[in-house]
N, C-alpha and C. Protein backbone atom coordinates (compact mmCIF):
# COMPACT_ATOMS: atom_id res chain seq x y z
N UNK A 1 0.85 -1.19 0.00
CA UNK A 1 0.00 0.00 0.00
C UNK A 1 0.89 1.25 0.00
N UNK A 2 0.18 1.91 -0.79
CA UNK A 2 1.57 3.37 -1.17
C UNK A 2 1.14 4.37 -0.02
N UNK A 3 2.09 5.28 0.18
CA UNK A 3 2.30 5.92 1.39
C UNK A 3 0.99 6.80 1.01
N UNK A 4 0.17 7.60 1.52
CA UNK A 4 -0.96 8.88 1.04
C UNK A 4 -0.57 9.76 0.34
N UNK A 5 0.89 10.40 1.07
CA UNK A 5 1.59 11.62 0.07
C UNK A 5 2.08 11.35 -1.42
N UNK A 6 1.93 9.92 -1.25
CA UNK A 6 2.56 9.64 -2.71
C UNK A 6 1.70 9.16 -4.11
N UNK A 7 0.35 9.43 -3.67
CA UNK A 7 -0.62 8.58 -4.20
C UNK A 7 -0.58 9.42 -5.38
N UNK A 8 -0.89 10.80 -5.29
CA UNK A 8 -0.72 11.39 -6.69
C UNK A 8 0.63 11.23 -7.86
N UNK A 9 1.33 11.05 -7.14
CA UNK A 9 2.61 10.91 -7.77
C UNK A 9 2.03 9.39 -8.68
N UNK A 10 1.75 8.09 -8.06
CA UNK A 10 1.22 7.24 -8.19
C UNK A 10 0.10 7.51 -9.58
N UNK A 11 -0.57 7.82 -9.40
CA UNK A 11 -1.73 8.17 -10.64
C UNK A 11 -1.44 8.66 -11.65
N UNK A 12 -0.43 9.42 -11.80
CA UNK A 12 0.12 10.04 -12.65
C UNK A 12 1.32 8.75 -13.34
N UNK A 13 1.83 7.85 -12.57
CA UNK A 13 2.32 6.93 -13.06
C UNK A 13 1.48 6.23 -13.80
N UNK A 14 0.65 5.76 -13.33
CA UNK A 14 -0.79 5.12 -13.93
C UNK A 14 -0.84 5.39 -14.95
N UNK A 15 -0.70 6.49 -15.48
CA UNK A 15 -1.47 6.38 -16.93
C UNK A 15 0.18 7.07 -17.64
N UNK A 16 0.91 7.30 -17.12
CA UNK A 16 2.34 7.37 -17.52
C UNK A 16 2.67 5.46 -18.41
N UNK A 17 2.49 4.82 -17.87
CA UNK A 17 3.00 3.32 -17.78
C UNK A 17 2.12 3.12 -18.79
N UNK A 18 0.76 3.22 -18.56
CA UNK A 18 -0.20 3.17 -20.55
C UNK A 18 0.18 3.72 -21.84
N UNK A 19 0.68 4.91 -21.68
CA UNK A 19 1.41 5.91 -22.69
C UNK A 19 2.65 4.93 -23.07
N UNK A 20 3.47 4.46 -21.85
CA UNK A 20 5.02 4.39 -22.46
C UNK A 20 4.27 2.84 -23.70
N UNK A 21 3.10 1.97 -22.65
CA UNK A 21 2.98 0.87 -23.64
C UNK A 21 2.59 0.95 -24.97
N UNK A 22 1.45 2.06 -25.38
CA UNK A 22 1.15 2.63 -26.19
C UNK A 22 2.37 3.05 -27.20
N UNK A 23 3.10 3.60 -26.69
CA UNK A 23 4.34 4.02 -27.78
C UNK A 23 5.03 2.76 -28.00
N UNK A 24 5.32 1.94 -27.34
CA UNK A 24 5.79 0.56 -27.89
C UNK A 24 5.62 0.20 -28.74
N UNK A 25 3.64 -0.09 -28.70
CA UNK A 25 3.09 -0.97 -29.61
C UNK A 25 3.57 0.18 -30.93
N UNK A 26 2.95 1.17 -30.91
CA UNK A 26 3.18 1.82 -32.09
C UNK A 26 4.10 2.00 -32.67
N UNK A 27 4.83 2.09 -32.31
CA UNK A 27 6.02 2.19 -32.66
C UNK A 27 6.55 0.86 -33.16
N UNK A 28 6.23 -0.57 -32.99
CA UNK A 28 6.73 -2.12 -33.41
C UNK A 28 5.09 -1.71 -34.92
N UNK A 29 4.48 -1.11 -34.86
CA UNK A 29 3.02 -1.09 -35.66
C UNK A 29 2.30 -1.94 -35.15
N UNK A 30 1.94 -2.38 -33.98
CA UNK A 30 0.74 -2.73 -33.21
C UNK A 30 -0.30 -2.33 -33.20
N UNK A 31 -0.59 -0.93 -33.47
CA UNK A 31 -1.55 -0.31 -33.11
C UNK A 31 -2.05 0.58 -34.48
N UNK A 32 -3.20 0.91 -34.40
CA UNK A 32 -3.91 1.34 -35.51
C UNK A 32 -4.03 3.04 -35.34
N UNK A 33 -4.03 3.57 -36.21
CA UNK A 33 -3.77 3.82 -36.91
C UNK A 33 -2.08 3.27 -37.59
N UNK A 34 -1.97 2.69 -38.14
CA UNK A 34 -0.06 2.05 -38.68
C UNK A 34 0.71 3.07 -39.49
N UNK A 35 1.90 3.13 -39.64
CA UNK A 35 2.87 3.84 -40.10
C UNK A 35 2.63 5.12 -39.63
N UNK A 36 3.09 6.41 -40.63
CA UNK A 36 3.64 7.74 -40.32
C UNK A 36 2.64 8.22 -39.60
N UNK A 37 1.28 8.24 -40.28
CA UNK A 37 -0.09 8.64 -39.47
C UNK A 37 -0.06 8.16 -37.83
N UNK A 38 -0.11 7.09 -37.44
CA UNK A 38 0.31 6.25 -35.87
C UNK A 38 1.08 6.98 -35.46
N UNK A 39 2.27 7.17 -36.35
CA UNK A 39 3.31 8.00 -35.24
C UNK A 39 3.43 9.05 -34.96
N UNK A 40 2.71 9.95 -36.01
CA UNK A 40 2.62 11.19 -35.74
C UNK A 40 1.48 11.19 -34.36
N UNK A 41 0.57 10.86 -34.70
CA UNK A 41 -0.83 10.52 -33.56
C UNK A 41 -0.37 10.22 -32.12
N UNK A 42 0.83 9.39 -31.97
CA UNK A 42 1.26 9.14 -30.71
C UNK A 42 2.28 10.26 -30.26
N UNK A 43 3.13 10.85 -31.17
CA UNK A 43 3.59 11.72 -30.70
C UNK A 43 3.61 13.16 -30.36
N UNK A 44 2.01 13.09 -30.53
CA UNK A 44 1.16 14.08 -30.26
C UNK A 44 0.63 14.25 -29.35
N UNK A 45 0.35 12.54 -28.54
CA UNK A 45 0.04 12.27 -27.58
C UNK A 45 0.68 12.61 -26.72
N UNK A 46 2.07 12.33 -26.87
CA UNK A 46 3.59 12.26 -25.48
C UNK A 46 4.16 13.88 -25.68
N UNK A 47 3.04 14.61 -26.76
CA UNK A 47 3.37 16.13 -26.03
C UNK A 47 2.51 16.75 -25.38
N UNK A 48 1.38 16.17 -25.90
CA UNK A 48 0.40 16.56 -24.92
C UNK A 48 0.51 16.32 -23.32
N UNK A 49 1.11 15.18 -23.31
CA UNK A 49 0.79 13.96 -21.47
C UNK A 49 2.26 14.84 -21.02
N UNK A 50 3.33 15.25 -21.81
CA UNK A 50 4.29 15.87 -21.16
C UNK A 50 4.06 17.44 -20.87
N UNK A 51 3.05 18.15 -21.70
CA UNK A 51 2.79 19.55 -20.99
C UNK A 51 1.22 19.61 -19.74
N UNK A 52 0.83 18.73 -19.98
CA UNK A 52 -0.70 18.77 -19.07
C UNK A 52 -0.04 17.78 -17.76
N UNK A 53 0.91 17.22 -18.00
CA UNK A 53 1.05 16.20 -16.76
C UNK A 53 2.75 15.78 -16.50
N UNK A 54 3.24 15.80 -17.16
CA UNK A 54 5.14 15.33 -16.76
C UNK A 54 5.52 16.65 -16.43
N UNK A 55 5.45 18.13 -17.18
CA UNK A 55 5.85 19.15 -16.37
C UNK A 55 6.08 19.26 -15.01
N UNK A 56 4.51 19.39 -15.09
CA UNK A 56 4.44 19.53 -13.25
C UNK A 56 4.66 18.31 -11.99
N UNK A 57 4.28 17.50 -13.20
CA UNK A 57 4.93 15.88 -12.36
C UNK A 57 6.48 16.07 -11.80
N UNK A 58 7.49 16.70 -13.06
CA UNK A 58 8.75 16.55 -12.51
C UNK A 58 9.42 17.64 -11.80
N UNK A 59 8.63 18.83 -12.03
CA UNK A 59 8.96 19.88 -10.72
C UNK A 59 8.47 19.21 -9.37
N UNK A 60 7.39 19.17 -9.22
CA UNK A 60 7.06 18.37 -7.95
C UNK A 60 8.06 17.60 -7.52
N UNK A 61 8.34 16.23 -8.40
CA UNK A 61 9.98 15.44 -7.67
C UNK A 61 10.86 16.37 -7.51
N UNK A 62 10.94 17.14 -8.70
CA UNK A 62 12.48 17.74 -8.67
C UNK A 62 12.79 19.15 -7.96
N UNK A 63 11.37 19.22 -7.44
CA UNK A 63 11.18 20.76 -6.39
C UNK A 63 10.99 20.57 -4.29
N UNK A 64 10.50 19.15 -4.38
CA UNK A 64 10.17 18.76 -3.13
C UNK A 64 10.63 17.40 -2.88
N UNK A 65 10.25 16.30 -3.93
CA UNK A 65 10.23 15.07 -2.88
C UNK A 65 11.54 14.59 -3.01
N UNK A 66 12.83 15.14 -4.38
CA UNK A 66 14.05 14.38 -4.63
C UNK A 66 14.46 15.09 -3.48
N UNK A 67 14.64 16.40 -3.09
CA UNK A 67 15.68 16.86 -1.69
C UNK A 67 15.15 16.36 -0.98
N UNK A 68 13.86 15.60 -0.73
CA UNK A 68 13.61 15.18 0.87
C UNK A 68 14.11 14.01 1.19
N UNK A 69 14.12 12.68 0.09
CA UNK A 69 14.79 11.66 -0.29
C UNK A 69 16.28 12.42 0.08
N UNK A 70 16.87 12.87 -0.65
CA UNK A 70 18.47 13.64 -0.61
C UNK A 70 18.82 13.68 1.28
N UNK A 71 17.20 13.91 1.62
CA UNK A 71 17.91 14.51 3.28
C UNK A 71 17.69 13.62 4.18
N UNK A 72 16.40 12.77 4.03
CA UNK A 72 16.16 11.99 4.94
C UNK A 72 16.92 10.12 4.33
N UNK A 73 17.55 10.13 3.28
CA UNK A 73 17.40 8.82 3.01
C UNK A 73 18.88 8.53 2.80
N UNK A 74 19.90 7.74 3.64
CA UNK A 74 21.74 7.43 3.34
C UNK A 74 22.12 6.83 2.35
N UNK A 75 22.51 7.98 1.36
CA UNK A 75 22.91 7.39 -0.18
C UNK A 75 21.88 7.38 -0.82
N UNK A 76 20.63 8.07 -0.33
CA UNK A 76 19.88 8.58 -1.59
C UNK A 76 20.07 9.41 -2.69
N UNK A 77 21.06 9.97 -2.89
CA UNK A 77 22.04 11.11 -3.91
C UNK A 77 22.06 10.15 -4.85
N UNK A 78 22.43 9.04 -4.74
CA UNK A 78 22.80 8.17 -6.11
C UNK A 78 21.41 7.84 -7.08
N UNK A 79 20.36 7.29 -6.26
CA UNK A 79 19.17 7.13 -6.71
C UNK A 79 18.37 8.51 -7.76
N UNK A 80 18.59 9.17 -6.64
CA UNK A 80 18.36 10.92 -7.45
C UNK A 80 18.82 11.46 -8.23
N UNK A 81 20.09 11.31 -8.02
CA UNK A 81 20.88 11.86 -9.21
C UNK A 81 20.27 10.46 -10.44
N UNK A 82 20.47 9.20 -10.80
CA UNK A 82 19.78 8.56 -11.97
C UNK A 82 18.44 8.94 -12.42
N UNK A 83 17.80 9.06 -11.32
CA UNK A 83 16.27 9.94 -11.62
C UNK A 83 15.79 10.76 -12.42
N UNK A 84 16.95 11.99 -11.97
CA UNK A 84 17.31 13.65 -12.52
C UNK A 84 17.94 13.47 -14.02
N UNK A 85 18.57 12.62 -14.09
CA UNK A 85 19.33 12.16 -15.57
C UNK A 85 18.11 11.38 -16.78
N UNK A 86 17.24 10.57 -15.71
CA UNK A 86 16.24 10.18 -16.84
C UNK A 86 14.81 11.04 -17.03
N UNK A 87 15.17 12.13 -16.33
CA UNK A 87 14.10 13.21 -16.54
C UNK A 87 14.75 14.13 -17.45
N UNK A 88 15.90 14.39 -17.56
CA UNK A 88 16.51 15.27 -18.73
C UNK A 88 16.45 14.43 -19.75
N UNK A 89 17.02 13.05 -19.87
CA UNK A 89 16.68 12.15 -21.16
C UNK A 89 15.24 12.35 -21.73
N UNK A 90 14.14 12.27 -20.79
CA UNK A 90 12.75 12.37 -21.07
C UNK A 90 12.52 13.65 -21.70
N UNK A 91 12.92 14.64 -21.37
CA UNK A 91 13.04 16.38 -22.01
C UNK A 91 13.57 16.10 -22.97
N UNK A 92 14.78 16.00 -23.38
CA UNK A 92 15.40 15.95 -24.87
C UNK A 92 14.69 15.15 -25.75
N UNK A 93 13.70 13.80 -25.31
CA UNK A 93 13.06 13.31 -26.21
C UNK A 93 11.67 13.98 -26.90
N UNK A 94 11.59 14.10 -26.08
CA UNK A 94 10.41 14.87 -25.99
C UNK A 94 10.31 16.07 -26.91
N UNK A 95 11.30 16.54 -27.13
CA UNK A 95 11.67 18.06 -27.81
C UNK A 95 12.42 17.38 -28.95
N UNK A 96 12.34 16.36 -29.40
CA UNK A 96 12.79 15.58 -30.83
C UNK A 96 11.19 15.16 -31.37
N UNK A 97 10.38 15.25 -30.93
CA UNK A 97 9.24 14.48 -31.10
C UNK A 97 8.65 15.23 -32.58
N UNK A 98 9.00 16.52 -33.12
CA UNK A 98 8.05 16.90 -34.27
C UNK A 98 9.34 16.32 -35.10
N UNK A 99 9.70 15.73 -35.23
CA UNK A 99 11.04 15.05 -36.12
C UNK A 99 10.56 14.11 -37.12
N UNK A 100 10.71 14.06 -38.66
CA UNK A 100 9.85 13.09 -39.04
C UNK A 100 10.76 11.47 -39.21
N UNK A 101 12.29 12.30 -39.30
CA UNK A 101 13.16 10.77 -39.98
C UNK A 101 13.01 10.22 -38.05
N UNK A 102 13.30 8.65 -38.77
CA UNK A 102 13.43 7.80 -37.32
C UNK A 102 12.56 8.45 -36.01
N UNK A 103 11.27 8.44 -36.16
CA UNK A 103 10.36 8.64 -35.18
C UNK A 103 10.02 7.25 -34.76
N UNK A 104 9.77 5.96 -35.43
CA UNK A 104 9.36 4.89 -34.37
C UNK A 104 10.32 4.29 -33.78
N UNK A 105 11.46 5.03 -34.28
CA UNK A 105 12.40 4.43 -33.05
C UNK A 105 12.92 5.16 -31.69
N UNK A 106 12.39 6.79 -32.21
CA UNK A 106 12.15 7.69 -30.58
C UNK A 106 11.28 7.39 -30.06
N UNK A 107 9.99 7.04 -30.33
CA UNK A 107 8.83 6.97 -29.93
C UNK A 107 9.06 5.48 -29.26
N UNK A 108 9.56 4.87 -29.89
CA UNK A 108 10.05 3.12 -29.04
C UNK A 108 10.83 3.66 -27.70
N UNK A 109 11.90 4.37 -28.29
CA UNK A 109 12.81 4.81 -26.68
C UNK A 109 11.96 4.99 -26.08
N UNK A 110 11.36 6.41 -26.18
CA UNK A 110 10.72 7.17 -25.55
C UNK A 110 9.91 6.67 -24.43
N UNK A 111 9.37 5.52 -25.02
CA UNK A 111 8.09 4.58 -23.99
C UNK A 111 8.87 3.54 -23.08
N UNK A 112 10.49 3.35 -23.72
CA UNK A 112 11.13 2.06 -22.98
C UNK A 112 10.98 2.99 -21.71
N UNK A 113 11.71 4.45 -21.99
CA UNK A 113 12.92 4.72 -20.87
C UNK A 113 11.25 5.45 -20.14
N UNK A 114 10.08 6.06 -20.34
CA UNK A 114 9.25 5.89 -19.54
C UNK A 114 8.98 4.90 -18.60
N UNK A 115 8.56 4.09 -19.09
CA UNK A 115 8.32 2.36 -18.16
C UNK A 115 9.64 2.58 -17.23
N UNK A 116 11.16 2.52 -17.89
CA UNK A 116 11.86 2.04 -16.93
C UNK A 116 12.21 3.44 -15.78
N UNK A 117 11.73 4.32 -16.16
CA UNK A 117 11.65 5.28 -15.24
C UNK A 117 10.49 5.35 -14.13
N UNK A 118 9.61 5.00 -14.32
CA UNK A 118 8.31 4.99 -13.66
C UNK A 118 8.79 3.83 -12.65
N UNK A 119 9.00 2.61 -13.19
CA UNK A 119 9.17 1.46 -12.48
C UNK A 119 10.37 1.95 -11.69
N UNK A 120 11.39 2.10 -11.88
CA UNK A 120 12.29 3.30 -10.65
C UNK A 120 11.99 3.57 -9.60
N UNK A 121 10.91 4.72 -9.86
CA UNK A 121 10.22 5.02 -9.08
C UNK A 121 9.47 4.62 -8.06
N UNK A 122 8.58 4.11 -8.32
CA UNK A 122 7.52 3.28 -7.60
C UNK A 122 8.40 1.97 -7.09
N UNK A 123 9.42 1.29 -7.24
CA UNK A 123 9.86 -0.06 -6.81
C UNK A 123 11.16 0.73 -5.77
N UNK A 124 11.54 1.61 -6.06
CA UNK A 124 12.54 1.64 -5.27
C UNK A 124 12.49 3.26 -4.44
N UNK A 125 12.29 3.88 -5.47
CA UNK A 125 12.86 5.58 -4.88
C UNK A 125 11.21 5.76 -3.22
N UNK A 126 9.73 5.38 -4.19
CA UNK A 126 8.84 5.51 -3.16
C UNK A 126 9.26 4.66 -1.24
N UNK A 127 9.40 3.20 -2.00
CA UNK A 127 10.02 2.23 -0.84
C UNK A 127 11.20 3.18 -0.12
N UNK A 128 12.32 3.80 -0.63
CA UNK A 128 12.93 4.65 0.57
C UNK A 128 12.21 5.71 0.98
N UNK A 129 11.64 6.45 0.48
CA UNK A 129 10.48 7.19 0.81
C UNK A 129 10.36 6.74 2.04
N UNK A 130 8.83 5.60 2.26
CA UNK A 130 8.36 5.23 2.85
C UNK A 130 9.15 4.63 4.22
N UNK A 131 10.26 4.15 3.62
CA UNK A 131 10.78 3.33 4.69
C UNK A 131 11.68 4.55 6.00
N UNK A 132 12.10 5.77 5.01
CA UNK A 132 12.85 6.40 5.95
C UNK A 132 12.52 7.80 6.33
N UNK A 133 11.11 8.28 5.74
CA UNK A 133 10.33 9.64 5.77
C UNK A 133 9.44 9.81 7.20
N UNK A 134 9.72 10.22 8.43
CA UNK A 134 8.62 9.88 9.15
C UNK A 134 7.12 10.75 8.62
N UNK A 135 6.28 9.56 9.31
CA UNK A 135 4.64 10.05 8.57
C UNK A 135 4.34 11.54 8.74
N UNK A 136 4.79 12.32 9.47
CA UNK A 136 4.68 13.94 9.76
C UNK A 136 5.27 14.64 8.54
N UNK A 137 6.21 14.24 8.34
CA UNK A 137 7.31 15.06 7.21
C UNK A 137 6.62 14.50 5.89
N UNK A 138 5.98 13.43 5.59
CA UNK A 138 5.57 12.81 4.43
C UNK A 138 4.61 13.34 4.58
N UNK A 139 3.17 14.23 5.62
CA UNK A 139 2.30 14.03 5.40
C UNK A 139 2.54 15.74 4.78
N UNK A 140 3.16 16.29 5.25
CA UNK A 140 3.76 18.08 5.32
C UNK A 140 4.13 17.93 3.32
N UNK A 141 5.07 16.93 3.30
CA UNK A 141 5.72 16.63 1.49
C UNK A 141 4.64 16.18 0.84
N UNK A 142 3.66 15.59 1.53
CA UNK A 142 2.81 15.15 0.22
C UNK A 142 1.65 16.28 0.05
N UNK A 143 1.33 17.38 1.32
CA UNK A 143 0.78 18.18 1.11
C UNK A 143 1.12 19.47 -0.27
N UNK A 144 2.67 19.57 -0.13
CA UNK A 144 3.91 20.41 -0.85
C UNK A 144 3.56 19.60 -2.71
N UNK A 145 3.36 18.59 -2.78
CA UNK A 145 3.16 18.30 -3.92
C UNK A 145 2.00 18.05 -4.47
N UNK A 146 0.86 17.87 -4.07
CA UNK A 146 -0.40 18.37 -4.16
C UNK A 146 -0.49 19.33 -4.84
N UNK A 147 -0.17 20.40 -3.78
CA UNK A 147 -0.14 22.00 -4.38
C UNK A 147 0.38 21.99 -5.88
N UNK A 148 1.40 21.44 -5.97
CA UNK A 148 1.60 21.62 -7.56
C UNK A 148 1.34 20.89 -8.65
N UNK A 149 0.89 19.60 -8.36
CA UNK A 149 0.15 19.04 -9.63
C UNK A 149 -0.94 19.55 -9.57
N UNK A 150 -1.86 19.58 -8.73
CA UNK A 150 -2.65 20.59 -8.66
C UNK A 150 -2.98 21.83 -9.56
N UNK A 151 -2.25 22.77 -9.47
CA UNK A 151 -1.82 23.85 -10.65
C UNK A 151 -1.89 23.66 -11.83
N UNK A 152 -3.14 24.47 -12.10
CA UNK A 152 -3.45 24.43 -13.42
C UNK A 152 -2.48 24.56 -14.62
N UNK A 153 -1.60 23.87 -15.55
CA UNK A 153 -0.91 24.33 -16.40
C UNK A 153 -1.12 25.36 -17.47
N UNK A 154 -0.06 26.44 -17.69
CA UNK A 154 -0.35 27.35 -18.64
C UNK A 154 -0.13 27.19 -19.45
């Protein structure tokens, strides 16, 4: 059972982890609409899900919960720092996306290194979370990130 403060973070994975599968399939041509049309369509999608929802998703980590991990968790720096690196990977892809040569093979990355970022997350970075955040300070951090997914994007 995931900690309360982290549940949004959580939901936002949720449909993060559908997207990355989604770009898979499309990207192998699984999925219909097939070829250039598909890929353009999906990568329309992963700009959309990155300005209505990964923005503020990764300020939130990268504004509140990675320093709290950083402070409360021994040798959490290493975890964070890989985190912070596959959130800049995720930006640079992301900003290749109106590209027309070799799109099903960004759009393939794009969804691997989602999944394997999400799963990161949730299997390991939340578990130190949980294991070394007392419930006061988590309940104070999960209030702190609320507030900003929350926030309407402009």
């Amino acid at each position: 059972m995931r900690h309360p403060s982290l549940v949004s973070l959580s939901h936002d994975h949720h449909h993060g982890l559908a997207l990355a599968l989604r770009c898979r399939k499309q990207a192998l041509g699984q999925l219909k609409p097939m070829g250039a049309a598909g890929l353009r369509e999906r990568a329309k999608e992963c700009l959309e899900f990155y300005a209505n929802n990964l923005v503020a998703h990764f300020r939130a980590e990268e504004d509140i919960l990675f320093p709290a991990v950083r402070g409360a968790v021994p040798g959490g720096e290493v975890i964070v720092d890989d985190l912070l690196s596959q959130h800049q990977e995720i930006r640079r892809l992301m900003s290749q996306l109106d590209a027309t040569a070799g799109l099903a093979k960004l759009i393939f990355d794009l969804g691997d290194l989602l999944e394997r970022h999400i799963r990161k997350e949730e299997r390991e970075l939340f578990q130190l979370f949980e294991d070394h955040v007392e419930d006061a300070k988590a309940e104070a951090i999960g209030a702190e990130l609320k507030k900003i997914l929350e926030t309407p994007s402009s």
